[in-house]
Protein backbone atom coordinates (compact mmCIF):
# COMPACT_ATOMS: atom_id res chain seq x y z
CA UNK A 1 0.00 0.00 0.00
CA UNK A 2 1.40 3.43 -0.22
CA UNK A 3 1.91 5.79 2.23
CA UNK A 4 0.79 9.20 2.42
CA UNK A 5 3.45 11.13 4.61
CA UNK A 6 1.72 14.44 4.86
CA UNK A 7 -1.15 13.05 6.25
CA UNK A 8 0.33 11.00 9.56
CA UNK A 9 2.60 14.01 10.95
CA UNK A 10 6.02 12.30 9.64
CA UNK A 11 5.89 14.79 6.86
CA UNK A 12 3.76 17.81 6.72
CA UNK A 13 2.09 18.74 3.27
CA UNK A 14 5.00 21.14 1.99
CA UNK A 15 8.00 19.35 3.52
CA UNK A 16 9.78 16.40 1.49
CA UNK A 17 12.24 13.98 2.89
CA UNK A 18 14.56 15.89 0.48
CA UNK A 19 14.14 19.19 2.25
CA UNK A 20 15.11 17.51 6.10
CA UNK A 21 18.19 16.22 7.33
CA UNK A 22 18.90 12.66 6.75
CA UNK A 23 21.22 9.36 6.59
CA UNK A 24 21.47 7.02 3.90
CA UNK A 25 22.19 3.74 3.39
CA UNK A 26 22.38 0.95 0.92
CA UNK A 27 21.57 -2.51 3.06
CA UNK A 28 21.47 -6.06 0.97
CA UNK A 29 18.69 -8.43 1.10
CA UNK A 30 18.55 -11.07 3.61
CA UNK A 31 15.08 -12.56 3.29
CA UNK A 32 11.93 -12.55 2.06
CA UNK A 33 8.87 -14.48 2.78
CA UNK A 34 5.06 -14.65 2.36
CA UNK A 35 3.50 -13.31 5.87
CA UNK A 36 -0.50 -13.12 4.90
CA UNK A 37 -2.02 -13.58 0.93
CA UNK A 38 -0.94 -10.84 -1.06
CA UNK A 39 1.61 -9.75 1.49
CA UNK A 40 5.49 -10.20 1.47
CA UNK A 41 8.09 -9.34 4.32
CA UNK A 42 11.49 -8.30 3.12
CA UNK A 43 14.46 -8.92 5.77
CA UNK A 44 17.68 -6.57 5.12
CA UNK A 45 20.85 -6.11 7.30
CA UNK A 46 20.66 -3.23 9.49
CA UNK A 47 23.41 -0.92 9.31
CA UNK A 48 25.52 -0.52 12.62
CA UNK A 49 25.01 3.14 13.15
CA UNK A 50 21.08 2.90 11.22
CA UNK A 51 19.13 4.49 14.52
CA UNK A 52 14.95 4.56 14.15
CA UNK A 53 12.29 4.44 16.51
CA UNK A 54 9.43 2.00 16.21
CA UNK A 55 6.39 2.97 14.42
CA UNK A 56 8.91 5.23 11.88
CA UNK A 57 9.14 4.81 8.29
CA UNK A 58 11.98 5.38 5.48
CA UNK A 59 12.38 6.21 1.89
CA UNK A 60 13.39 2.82 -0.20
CA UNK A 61 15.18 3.38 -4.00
CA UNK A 62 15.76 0.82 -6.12
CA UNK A 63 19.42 0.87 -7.54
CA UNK A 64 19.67 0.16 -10.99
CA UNK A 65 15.84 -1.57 -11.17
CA UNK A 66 15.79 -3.33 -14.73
CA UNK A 67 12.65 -1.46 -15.33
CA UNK A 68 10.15 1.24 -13.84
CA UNK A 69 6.97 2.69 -14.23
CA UNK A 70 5.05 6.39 -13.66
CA UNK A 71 4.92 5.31 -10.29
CA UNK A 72 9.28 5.91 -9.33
CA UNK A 73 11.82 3.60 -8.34
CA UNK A 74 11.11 4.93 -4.13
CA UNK A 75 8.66 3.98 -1.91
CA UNK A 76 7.94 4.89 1.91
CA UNK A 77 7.64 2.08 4.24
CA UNK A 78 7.12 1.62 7.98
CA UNK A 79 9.46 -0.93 9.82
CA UNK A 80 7.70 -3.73 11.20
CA UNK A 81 11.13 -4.58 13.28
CA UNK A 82 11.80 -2.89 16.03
CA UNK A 83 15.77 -0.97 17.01
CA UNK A 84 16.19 -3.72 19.32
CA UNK A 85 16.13 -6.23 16.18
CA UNK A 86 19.14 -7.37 14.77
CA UNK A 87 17.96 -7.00 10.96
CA UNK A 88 15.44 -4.08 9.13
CA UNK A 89 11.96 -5.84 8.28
CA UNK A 90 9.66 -4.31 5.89
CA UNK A 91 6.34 -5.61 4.91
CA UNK A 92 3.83 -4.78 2.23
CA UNK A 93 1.13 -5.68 -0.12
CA UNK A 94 2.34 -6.93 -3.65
CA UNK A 95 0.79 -5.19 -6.00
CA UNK A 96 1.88 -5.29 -10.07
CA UNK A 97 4.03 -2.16 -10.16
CA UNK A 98 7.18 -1.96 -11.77
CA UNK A 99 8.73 -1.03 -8.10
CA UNK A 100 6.99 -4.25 -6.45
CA UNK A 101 7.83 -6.53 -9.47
CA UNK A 102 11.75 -5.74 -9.01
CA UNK A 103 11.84 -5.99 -5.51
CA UNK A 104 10.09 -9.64 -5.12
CA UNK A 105 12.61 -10.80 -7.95
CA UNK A 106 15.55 -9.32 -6.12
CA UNK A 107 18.29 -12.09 -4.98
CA UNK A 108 19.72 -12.47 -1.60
CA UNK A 109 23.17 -9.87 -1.44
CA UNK A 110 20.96 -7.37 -3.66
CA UNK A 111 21.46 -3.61 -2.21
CA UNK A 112 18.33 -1.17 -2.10
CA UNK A 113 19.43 2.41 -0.65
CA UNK A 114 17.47 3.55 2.45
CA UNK A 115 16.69 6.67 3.69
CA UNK A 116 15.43 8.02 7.43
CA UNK A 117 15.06 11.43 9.30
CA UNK A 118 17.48 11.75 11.55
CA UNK A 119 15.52 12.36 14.74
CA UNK A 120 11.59 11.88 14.97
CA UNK A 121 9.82 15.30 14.58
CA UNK A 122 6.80 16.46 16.56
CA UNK A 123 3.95 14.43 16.01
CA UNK A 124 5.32 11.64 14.44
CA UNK A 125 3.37 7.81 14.32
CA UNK A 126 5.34 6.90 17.49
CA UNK A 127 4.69 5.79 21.07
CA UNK A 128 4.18 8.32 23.22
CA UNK A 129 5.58 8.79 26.70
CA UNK A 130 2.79 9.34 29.07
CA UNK A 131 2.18 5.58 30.01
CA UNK A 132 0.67 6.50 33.49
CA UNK A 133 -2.04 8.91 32.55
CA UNK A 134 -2.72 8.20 29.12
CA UNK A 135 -4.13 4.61 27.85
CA UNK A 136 -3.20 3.73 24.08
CA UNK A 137 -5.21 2.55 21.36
CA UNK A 138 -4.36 1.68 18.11
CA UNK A 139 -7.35 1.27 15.40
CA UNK A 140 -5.50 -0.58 12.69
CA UNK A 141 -7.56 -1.71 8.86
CA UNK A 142 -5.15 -4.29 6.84
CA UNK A 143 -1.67 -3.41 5.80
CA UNK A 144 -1.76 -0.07 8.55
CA UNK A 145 -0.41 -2.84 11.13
CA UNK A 146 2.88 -2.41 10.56
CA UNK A 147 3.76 0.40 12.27
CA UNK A 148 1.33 -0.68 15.74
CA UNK A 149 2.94 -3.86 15.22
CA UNK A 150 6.72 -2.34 15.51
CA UNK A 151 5.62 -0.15 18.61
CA UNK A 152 3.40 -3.39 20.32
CA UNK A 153 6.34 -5.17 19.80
CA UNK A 154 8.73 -2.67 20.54
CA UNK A 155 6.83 -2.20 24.63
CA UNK A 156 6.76 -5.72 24.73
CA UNK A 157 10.35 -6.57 24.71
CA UNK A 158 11.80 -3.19 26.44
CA UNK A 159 8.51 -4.00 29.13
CA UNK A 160 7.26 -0.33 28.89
CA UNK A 161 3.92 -0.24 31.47
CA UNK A 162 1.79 1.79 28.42
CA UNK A 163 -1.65 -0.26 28.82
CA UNK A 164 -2.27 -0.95 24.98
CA UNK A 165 -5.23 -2.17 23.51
CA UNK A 166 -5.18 -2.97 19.63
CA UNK A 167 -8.57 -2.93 17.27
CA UNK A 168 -7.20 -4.92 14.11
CA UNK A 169 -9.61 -5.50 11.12
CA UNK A 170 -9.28 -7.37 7.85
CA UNK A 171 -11.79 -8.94 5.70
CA UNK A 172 -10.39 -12.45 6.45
CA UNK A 173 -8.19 -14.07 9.01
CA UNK A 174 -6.01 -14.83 5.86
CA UNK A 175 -5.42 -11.51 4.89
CA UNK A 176 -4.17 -10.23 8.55
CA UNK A 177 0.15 -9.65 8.75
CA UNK A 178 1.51 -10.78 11.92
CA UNK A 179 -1.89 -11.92 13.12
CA UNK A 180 0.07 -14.89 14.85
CA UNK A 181 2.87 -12.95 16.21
CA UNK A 182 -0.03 -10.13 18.26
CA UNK A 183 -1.61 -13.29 19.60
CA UNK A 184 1.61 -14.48 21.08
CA UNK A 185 2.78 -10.83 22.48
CA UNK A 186 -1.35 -10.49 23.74
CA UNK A 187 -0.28 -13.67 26.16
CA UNK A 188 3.15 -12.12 26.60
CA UNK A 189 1.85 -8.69 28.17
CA UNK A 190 -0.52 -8.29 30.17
CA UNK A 191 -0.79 -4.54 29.06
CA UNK A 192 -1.60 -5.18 25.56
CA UNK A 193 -4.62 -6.61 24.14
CA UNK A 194 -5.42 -7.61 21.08
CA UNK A 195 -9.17 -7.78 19.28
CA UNK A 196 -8.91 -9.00 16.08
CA UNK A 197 -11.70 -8.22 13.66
CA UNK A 198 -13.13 -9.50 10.42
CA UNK A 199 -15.62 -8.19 8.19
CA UNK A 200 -15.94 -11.11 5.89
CA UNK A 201 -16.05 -14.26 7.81
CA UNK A 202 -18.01 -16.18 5.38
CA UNK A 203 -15.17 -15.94 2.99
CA UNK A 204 -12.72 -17.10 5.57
CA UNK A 205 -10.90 -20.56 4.73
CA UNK A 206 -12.18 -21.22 8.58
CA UNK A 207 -14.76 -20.69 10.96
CA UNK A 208 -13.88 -17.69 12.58
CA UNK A 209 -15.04 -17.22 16.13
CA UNK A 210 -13.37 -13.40 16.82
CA UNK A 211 -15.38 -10.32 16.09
CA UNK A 212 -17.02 -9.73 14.02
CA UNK A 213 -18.34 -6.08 11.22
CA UNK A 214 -16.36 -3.13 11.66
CA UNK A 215 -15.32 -1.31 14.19
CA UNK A 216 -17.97 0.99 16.39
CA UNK A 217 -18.42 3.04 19.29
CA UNK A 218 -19.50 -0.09 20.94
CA UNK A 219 -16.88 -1.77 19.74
CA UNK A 220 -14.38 0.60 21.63
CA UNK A 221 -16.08 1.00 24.36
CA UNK A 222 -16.90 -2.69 25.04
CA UNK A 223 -12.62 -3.25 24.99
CA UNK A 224 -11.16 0.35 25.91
CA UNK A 225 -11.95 2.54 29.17
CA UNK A 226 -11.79 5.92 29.36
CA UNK A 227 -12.23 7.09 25.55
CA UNK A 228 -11.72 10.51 26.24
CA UNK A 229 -8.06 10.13 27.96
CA UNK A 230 -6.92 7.61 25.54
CA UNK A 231 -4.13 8.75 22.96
CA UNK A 232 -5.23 6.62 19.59
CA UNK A 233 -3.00 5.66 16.87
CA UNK A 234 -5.35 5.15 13.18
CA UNK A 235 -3.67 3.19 10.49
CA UNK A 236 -4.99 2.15 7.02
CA UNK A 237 -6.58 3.05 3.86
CA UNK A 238 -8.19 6.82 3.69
CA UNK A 239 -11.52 5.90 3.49
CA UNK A 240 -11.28 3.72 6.92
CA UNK A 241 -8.69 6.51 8.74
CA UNK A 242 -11.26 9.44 7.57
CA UNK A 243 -13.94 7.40 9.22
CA UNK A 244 -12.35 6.30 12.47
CA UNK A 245 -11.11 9.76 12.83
CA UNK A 246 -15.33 11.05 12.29
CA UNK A 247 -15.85 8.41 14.89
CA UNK A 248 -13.41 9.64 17.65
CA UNK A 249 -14.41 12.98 17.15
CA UNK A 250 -18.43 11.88 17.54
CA UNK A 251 -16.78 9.83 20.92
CA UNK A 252 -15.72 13.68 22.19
CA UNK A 253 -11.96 12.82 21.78
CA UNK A 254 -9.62 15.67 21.70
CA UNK A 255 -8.16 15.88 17.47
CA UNK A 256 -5.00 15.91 19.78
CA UNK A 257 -5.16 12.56 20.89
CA UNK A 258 -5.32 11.33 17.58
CA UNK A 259 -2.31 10.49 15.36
CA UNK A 260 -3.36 9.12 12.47
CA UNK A 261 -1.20 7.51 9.06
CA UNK A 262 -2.57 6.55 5.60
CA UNK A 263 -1.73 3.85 3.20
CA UNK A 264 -2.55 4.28 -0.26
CA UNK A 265 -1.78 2.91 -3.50
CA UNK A 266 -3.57 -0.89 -3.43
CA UNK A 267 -6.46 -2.31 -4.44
CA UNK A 268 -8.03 -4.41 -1.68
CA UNK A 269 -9.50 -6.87 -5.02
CA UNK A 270 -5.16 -7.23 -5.35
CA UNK A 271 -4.99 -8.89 -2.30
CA UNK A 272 -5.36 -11.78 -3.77
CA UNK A 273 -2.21 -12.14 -6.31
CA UNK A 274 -2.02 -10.41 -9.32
CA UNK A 275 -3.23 -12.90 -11.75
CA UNK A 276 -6.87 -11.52 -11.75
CA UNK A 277 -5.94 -8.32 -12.24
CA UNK A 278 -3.57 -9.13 -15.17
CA UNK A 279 -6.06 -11.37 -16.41
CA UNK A 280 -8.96 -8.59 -16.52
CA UNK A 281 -6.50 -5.95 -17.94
CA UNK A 282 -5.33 -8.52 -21.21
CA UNK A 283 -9.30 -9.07 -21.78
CA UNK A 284 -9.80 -5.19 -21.71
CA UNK A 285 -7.54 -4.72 -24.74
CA UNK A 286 -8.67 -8.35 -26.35
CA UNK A 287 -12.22 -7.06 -25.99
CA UNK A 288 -11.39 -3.07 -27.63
CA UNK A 289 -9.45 -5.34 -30.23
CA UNK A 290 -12.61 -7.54 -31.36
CA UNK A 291 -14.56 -4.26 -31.20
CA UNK A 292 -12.25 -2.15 -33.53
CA UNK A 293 -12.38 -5.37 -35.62
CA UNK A 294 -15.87 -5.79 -35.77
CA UNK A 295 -16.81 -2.72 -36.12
CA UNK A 296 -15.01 -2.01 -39.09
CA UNK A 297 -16.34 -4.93 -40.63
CA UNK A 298 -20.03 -3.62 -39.85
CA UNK A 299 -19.06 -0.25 -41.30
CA UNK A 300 -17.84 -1.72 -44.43
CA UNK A 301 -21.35 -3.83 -44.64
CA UNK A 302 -23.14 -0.42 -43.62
CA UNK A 303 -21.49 0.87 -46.24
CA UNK A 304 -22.02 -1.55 -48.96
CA UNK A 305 -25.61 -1.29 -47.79
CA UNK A 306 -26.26 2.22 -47.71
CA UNK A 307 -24.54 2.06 -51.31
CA UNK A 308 -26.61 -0.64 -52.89
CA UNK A 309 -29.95 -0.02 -50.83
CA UNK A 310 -29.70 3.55 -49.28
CA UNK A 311 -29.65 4.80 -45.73
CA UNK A 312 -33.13 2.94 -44.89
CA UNK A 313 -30.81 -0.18 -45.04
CA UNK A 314 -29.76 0.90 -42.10
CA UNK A 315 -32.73 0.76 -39.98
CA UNK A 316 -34.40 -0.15 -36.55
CA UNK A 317 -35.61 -3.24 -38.51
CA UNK A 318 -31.81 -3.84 -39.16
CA UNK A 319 -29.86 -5.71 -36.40
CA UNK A 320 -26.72 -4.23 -37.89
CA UNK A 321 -27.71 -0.98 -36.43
CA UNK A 322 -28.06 -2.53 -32.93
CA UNK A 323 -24.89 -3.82 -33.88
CA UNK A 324 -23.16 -0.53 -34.49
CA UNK A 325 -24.80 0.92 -31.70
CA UNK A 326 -23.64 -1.42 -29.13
CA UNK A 327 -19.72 -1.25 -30.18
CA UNK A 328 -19.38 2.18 -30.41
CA UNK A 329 -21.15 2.51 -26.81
CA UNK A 330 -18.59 -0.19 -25.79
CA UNK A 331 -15.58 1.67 -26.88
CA UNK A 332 -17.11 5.08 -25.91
CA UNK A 333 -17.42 3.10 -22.34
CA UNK A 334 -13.84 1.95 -22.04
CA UNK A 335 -12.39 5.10 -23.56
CA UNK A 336 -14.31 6.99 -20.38
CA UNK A 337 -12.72 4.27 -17.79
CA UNK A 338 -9.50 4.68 -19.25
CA UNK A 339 -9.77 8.58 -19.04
CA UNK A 340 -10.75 8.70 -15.32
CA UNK A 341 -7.93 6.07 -14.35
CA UNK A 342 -5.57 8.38 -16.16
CA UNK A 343 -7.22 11.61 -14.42
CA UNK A 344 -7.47 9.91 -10.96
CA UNK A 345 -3.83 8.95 -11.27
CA UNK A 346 -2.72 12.21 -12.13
CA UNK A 347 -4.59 13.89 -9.28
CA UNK A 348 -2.93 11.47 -6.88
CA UNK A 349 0.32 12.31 -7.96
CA UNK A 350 -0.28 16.48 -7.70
CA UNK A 351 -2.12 15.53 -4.38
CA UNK A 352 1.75 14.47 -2.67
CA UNK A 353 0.59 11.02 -2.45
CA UNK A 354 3.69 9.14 -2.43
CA UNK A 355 4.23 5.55 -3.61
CA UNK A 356 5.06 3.36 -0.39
CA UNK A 357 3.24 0.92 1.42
CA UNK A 358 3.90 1.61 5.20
CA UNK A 359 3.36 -1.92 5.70
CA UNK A 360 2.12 -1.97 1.74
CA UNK A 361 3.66 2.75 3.10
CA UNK A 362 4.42 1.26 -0.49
């Protein structure tokens, strides 16, 4: 998914990484393994003097990709590892970019360069100090785990007394990164606690006995105490942040408690591979080939006819005309969807919406 800096305090609207100080590295390839469908973690080395807190993100550039795409060769993604890890774990939906392609055919030993501030400014997606007074919640859709994941973990192993309390949705139990892992830290510490959510459980591979719909002001306050108090951390797509953000605010919480970090950039319908997808897009141009085809052949015939037999040839009675009607309303169709992708795209792109998925910022 990509993220969308200027929206979760890491990057205001007119700052760029660019413009702020930084370090740089280039770190090889370790690992890389399938953690949910449609979602890959990517293990590199960590660079001895590579400092980051958990729930931060960096700037990833391909070196030398063999090919690329309107979309860049960089991408923003959160660290699901956490400093005290020994390696730099990124993970993120695959979705058929040039960017994504590369990386899931790099090798082991490939180099990527890396990019992150150097020191966390104000407001950033990170764990806040006031453990005593001020609960933590962290309303999470899909790939926008990453970062809660990093900072769950993080408490976990440095046994920070922040009383956390994680609302995780995905459609299916099969779709959910590091589902496994939160269950095992939820047993771990007995300050976090996990609630698991999915909105499709007849789709699930099994029965699923969690909760269930999406998540409501019953929902929170069934699990959380104290709503008002509570600092909350909202990761996911825009749709589901804008929402959770509407529902806080209904809930009387303070904008100021609310830190909040958008992943853009994937199709939830991708989730599933990118077979369907390629599929769809090959029958889109086989389809506006047999058109152009046929309807050139039903001109020529409409021609023949209106030259032999006049216009009336071409009639209601005539099925040619339904014919000609329905291919040009076809092509007129698909020349529309094609013109609102492109517009959409290029909106995005004058928007700031950058290319990462924090946990798919890419």
């Amino acid at each position: 998914m990509n993220h969308r800096p200027g929206m979760h305090g890491k990057f205001s609207p007119n700052h760029k990484m660019s413009s702020m100080k930084k370090a740089s590295f280039e770190v090889a390839l370790k690992a890389k393994k399938q953690i949910a469908e449609g979602t890959m973690a990517f293990t590199f080395e960590k660079p001895e003097k590579f400092k980051f807190r958990a729930g931060q993100h960096i700037r990833m550039t391909l070196i030398d990709p063999p090919e690329t795409d309107g979309e860049g060769n960089s991408r923003f993604f959160s660290v699901a590892s956490t400093p005290q890890d020994k390696d730099l774990v990124f993970a993120m939906r695959m979705r058929d970019t040039a960017f994504k392609r590369t990386l899931g055919r790099m090798q082991i030993g490939d180099k990527v360069l890396i990019q992150i501030l150097i020191g966390v400014p104000h407001g950033a997606f990170a764990l806040h100090d006031d453990a005593v007074k001020s609960p933590t919640v962290f309303i999470v859709g899909g790939i926008g785990i990453v970062p809660a994941y990093s900072m769950i973990k993080d408490a976990t192993e440095r046994k920070l007394p922040h009383k956390m309390v994680l609302f995780y949705s995905n459609r299916r139990p099969e779709d959910a990164a590091y589902l496994a892992e939160l269950e095992k830290l939820a047993k771990q510490n007995p300050n976090f606690k996990l609630i698991a959510i999915v909105t499709e459980p007849e789709k699930a591979a099994k029965v699923w006995r969690g909760e269930t719909g999406h998540v409501d002001s019953s929902l929170l306050k069934k699990y959380a105490d104290d709503l008002q108090s509570t600092i909350y951390y909202v990761s996911g797509l825009p749709d589901m942040v804008s929402t959770m953000q509407t529902l806080l605010a209904d809930l009387g919480v303070n904008k100021d408690n609310v830190q909040a970090e958008e992943f853009t950039g994937f199709n939830l319908n991708e989730i599933h591979g990118t077979t369907n997808r390629n599929w769809k897009n090959h029958a889109v141009f086989l389809a506006l080939a047999l058109a152009i085809v046929a309807l050139i052949i039903v001109h020529v015939t409409g021609a023949q006819s209106v030259f032999h037999g006049g216009l009336g040839s071409l009639s209601i009675t005539n099925p040619l005309s339904y014919l000609t009607i329905g291919f040009i309303l076809a092509i007129i169709s698909i020349k529309l969807k094609l013109f609102s992708m492109g517009f959409r795209h290029g909106m995005k792109r004058k928007s700031g919406a950058y290319n990462n998925e924090k946990g798919d910022k890419s």
